[in-house]
N, C-alpha and C. Protein backbone atom coordinates (compact mmCIF):
# COMPACT_ATOMS: atom_id res chain seq x y z
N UNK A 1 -6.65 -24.50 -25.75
CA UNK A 1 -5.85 -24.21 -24.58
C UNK A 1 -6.21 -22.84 -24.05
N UNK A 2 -6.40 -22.99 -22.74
CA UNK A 2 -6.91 -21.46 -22.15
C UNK A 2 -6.07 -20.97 -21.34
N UNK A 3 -5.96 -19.69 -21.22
CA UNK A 3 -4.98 -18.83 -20.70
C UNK A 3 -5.63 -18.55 -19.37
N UNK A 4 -4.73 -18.50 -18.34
CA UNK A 4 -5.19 -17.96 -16.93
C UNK A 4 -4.59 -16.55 -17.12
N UNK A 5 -5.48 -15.68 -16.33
CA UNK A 5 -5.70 -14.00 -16.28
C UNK A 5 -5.49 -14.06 -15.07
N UNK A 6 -4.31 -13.78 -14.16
CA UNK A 6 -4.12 -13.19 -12.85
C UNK A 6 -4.51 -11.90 -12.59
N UNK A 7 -4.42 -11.19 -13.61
CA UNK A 7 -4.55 -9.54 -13.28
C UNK A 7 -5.88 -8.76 -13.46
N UNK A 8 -6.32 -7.77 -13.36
CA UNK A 8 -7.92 -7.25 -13.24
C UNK A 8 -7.84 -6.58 -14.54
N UNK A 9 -9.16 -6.57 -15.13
CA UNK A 9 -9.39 -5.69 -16.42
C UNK A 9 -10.02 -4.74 -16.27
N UNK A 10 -10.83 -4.31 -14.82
CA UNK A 10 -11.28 -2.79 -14.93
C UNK A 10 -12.32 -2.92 -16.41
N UNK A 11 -12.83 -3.91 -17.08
CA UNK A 11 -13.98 -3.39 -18.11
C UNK A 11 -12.99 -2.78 -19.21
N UNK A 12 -11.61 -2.73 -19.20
CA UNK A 12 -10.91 -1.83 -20.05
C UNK A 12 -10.03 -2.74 -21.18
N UNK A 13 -10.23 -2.05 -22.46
CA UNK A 13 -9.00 -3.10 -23.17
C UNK A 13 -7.55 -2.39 -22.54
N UNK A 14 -6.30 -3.32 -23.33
CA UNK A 14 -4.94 -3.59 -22.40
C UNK A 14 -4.62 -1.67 -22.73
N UNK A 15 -4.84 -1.32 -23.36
CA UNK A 15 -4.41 0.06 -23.59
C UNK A 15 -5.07 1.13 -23.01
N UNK A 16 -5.66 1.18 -22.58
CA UNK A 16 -7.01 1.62 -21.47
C UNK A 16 -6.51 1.63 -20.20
N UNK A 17 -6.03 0.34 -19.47
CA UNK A 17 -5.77 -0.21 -18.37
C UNK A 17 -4.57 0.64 -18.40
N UNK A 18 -3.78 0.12 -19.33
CA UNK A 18 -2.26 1.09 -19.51
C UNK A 18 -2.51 2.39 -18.81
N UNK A 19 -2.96 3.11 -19.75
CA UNK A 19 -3.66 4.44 -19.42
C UNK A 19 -3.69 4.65 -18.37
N UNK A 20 -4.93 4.27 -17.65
CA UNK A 20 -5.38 4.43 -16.58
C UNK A 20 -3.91 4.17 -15.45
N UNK A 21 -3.57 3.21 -15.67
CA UNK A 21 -2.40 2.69 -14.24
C UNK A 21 -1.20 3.90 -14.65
N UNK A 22 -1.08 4.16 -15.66
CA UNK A 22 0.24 5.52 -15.75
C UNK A 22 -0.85 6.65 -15.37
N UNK A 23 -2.04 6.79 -15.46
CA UNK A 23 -2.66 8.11 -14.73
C UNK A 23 -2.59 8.05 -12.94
N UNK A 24 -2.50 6.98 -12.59
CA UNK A 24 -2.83 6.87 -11.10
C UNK A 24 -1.88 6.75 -10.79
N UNK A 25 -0.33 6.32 -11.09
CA UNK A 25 1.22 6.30 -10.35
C UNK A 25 1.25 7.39 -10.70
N UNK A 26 1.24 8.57 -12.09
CA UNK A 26 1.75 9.82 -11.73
C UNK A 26 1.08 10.51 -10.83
N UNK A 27 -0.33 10.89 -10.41
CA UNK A 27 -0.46 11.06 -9.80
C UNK A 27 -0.36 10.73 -7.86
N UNK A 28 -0.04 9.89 -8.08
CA UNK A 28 0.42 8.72 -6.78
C UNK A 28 1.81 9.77 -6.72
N UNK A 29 3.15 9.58 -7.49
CA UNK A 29 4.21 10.39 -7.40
C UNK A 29 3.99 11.69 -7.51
N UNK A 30 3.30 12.59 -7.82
CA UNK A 30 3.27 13.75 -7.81
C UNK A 30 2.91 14.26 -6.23
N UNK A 31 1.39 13.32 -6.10
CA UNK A 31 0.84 13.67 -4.59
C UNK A 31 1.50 13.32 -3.23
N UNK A 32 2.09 11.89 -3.62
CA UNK A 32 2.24 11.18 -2.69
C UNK A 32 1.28 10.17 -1.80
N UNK A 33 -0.37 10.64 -2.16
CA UNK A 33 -1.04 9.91 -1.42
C UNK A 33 -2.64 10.31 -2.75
N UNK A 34 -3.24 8.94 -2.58
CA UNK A 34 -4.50 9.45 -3.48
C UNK A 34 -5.79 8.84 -3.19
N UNK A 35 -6.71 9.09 -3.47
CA UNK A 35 -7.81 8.27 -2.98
C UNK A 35 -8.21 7.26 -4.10
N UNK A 36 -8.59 6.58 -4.19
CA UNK A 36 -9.04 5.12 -5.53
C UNK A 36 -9.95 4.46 -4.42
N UNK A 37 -10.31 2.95 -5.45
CA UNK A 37 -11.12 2.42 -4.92
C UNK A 37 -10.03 0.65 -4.78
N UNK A 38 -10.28 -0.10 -3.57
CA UNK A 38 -9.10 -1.12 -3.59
C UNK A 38 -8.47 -1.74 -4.62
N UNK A 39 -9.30 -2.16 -5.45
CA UNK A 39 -9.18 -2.78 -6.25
C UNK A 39 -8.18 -1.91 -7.22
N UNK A 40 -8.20 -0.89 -7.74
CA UNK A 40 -7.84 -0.10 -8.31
C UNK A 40 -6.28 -0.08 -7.46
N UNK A 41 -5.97 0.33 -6.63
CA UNK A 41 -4.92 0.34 -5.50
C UNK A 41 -4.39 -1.04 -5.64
N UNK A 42 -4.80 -2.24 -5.54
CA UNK A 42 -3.90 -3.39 -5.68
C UNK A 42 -3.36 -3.42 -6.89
N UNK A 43 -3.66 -3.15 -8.16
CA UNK A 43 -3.02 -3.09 -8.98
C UNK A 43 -1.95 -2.21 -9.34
N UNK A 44 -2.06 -0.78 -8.71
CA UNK A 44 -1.66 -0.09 -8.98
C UNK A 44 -0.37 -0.56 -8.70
N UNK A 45 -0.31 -1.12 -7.06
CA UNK A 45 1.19 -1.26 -6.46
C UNK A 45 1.84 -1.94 -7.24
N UNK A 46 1.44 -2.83 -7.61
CA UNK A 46 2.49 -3.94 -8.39
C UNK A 46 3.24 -3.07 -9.88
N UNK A 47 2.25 -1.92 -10.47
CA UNK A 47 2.72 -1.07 -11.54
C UNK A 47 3.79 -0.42 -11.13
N UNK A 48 3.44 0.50 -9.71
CA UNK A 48 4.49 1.57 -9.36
C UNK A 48 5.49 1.10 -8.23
N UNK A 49 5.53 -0.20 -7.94
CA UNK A 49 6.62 -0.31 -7.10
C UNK A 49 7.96 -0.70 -8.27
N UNK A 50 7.79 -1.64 -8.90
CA UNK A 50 9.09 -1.65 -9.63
C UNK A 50 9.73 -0.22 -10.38
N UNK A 51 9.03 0.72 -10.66
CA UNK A 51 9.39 1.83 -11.12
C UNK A 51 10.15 2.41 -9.87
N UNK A 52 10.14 2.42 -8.79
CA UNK A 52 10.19 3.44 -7.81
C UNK A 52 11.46 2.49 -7.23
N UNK A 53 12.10 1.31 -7.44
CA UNK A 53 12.63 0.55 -7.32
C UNK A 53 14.33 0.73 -8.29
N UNK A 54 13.75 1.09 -10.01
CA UNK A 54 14.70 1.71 -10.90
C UNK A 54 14.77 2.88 -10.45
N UNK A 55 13.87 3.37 -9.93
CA UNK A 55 14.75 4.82 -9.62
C UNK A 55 15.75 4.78 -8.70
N UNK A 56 15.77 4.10 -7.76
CA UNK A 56 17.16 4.08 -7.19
C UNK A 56 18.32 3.90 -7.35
N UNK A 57 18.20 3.72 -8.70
CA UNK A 57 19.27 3.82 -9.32
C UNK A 57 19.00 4.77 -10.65
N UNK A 58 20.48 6.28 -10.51
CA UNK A 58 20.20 6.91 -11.58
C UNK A 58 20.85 6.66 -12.76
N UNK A 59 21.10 5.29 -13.55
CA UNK A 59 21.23 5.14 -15.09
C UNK A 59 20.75 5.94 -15.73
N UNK A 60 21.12 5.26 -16.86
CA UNK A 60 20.56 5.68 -18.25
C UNK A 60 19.14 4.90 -18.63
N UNK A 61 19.12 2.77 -18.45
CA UNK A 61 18.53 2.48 -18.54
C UNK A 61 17.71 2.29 -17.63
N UNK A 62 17.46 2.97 -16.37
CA UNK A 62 16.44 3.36 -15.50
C UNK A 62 15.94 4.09 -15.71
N UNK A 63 16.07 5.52 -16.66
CA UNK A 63 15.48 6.44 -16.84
C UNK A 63 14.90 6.52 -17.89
N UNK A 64 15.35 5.82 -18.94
CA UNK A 64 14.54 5.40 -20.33
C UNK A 64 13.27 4.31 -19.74
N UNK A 65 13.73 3.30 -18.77
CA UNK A 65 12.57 2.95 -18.69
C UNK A 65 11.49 3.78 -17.67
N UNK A 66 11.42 4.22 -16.88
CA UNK A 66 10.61 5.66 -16.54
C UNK A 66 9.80 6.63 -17.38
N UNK A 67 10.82 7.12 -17.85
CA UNK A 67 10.12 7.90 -18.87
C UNK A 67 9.42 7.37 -20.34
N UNK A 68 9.76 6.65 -20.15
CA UNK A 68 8.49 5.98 -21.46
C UNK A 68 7.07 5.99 -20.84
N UNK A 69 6.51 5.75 -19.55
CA UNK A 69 5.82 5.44 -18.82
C UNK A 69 4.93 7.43 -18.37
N UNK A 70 6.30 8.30 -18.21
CA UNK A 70 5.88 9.79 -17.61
C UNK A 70 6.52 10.52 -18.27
N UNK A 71 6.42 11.95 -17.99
CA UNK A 71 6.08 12.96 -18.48
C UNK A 71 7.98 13.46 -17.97
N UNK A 72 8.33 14.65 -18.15
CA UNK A 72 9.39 14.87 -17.38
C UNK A 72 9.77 15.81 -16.04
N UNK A 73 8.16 16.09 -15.99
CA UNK A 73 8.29 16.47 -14.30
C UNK A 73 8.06 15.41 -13.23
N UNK A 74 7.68 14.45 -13.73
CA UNK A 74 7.39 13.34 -12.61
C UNK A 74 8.95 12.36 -12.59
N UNK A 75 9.58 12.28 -14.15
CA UNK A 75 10.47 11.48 -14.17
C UNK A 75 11.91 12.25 -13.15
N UNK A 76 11.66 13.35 -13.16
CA UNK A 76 12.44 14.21 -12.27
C UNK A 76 12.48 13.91 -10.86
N UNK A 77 10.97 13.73 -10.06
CA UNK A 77 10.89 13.86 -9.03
C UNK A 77 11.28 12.39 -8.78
N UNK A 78 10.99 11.69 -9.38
CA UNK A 78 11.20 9.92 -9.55
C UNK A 78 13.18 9.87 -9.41
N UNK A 79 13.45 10.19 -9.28
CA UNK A 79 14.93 10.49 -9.36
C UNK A 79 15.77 11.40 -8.32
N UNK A 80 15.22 12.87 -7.97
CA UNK A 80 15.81 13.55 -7.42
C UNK A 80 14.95 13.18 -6.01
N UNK A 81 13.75 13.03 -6.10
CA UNK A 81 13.49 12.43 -4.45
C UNK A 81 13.12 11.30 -3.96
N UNK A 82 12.25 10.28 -5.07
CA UNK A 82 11.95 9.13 -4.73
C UNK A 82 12.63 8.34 -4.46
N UNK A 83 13.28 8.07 -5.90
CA UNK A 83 14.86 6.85 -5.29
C UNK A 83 15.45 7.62 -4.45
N UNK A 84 16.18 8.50 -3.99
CA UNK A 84 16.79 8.65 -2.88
C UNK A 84 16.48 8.30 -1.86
N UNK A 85 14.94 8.47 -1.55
CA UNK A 85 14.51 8.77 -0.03
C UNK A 85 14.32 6.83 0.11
N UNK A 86 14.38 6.18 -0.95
CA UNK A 86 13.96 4.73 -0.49
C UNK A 86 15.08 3.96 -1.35
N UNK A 87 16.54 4.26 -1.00
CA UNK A 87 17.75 3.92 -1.65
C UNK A 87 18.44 2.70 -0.35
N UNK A 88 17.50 2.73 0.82
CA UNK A 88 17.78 1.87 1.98
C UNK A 88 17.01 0.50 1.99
N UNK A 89 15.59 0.90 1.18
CA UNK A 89 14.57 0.27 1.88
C UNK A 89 14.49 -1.10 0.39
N UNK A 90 14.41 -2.25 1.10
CA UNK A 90 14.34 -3.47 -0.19
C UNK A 90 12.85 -3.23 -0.98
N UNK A 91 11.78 -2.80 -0.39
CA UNK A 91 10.35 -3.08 -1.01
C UNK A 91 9.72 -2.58 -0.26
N UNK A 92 8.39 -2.71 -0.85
CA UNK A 92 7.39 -1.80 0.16
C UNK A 92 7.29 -0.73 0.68
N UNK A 93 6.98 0.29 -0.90
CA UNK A 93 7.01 1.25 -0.83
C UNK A 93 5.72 2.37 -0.62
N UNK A 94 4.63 0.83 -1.01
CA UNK A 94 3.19 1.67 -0.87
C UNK A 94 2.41 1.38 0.40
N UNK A 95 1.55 1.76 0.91
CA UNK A 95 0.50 1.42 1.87
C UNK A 95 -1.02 1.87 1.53
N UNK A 96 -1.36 1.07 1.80
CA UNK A 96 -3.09 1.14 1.28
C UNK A 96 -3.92 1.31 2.64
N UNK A 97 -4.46 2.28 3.25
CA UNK A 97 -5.39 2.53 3.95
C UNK A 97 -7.46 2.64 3.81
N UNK A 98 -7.67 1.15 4.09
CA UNK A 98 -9.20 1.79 3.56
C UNK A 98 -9.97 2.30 4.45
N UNK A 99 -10.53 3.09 3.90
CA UNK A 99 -11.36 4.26 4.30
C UNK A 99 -13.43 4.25 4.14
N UNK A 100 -13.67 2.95 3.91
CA UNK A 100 -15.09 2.11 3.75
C UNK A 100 -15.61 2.49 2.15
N UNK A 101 -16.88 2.17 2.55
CA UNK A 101 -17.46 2.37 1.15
C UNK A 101 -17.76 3.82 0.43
N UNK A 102 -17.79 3.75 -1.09
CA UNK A 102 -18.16 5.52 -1.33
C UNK A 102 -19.41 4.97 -1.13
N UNK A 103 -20.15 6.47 -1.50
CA UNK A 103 -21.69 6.61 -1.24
C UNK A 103 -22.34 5.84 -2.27
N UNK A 104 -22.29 6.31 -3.33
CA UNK A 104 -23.54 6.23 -4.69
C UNK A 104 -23.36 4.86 -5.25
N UNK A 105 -22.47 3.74 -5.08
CA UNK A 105 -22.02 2.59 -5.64
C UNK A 105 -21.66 1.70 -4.60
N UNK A 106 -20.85 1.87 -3.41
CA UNK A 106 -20.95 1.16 -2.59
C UNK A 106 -19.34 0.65 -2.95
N UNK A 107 -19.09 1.20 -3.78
CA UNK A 107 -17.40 0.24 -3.87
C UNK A 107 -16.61 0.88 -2.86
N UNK A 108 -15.32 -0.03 -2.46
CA UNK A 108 -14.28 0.35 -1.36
C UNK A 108 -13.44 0.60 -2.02
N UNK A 109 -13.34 2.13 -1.00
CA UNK A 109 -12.69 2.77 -1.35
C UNK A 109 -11.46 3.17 -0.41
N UNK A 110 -9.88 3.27 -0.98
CA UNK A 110 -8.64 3.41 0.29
C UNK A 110 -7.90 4.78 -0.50
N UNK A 111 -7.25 5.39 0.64
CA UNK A 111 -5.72 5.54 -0.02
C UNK A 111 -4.74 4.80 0.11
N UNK A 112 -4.24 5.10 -1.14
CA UNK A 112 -2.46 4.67 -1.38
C UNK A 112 -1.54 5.65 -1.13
N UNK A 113 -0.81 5.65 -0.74
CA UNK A 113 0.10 6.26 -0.06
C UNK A 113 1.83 5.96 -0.04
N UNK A 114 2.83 6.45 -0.53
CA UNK A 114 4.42 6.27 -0.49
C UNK A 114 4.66 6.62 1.14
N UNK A 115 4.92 5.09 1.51
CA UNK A 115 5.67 5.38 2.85
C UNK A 115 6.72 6.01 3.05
């Protein structure tokens, strides 16, 4: 019996990928906007929208689940400005702008961006 894989592996085992997707939402929340390559960006959203989603609400178990994920300057800002500023809005919190190919590889490349 074979398993269907909806999601991208990036070449990475699951702890890798981990990695990587908590390196690119904190930075995503810290900056607000970042450059990646699409592919990289479609995944990302689906990581950091439900997070940005618990933050709108300030629990206990919104913030345990947050911070397992970050550090406690990001879980801060995830709280004191994120959920607030999108405490109206149902979804769709990211936007992906591409910006064409990089040079040396040719992959597409966008920003992501918190509307």
């Amino acid at each position: 019996m074979s398993r269907v894989k909806n999601k991208r592996r990036f070449g990475r085992k699951k702890s890798q990928k981990k990695a990587l997707m908590q390196a690119l939402s904190r930075s995503l929340i810290l900056n607000e906007r970042i450059k990646t390559t699409e592919a990289k960006a479609k995944e990302l959203r689906g990581f950091v929208e439900p997070l940005i989603t618990a933050a709108k609400e300030d629990s206990v178990s919104s913030r345990r689940k947050i911070s397992k994920h970050f550090d406690e300057k990001t879980v801060t800002k995830m709280f004191e400005e994120i959920g607030p500023k999108y405490a109206e809005r149902p979804g769709g919190y990211t936007r992906i702008i591409k910006i064409g190919p990089r040079n040396s590889d040719g992959a597409k490349e966008v920003f992501i961006e918190l509307v």
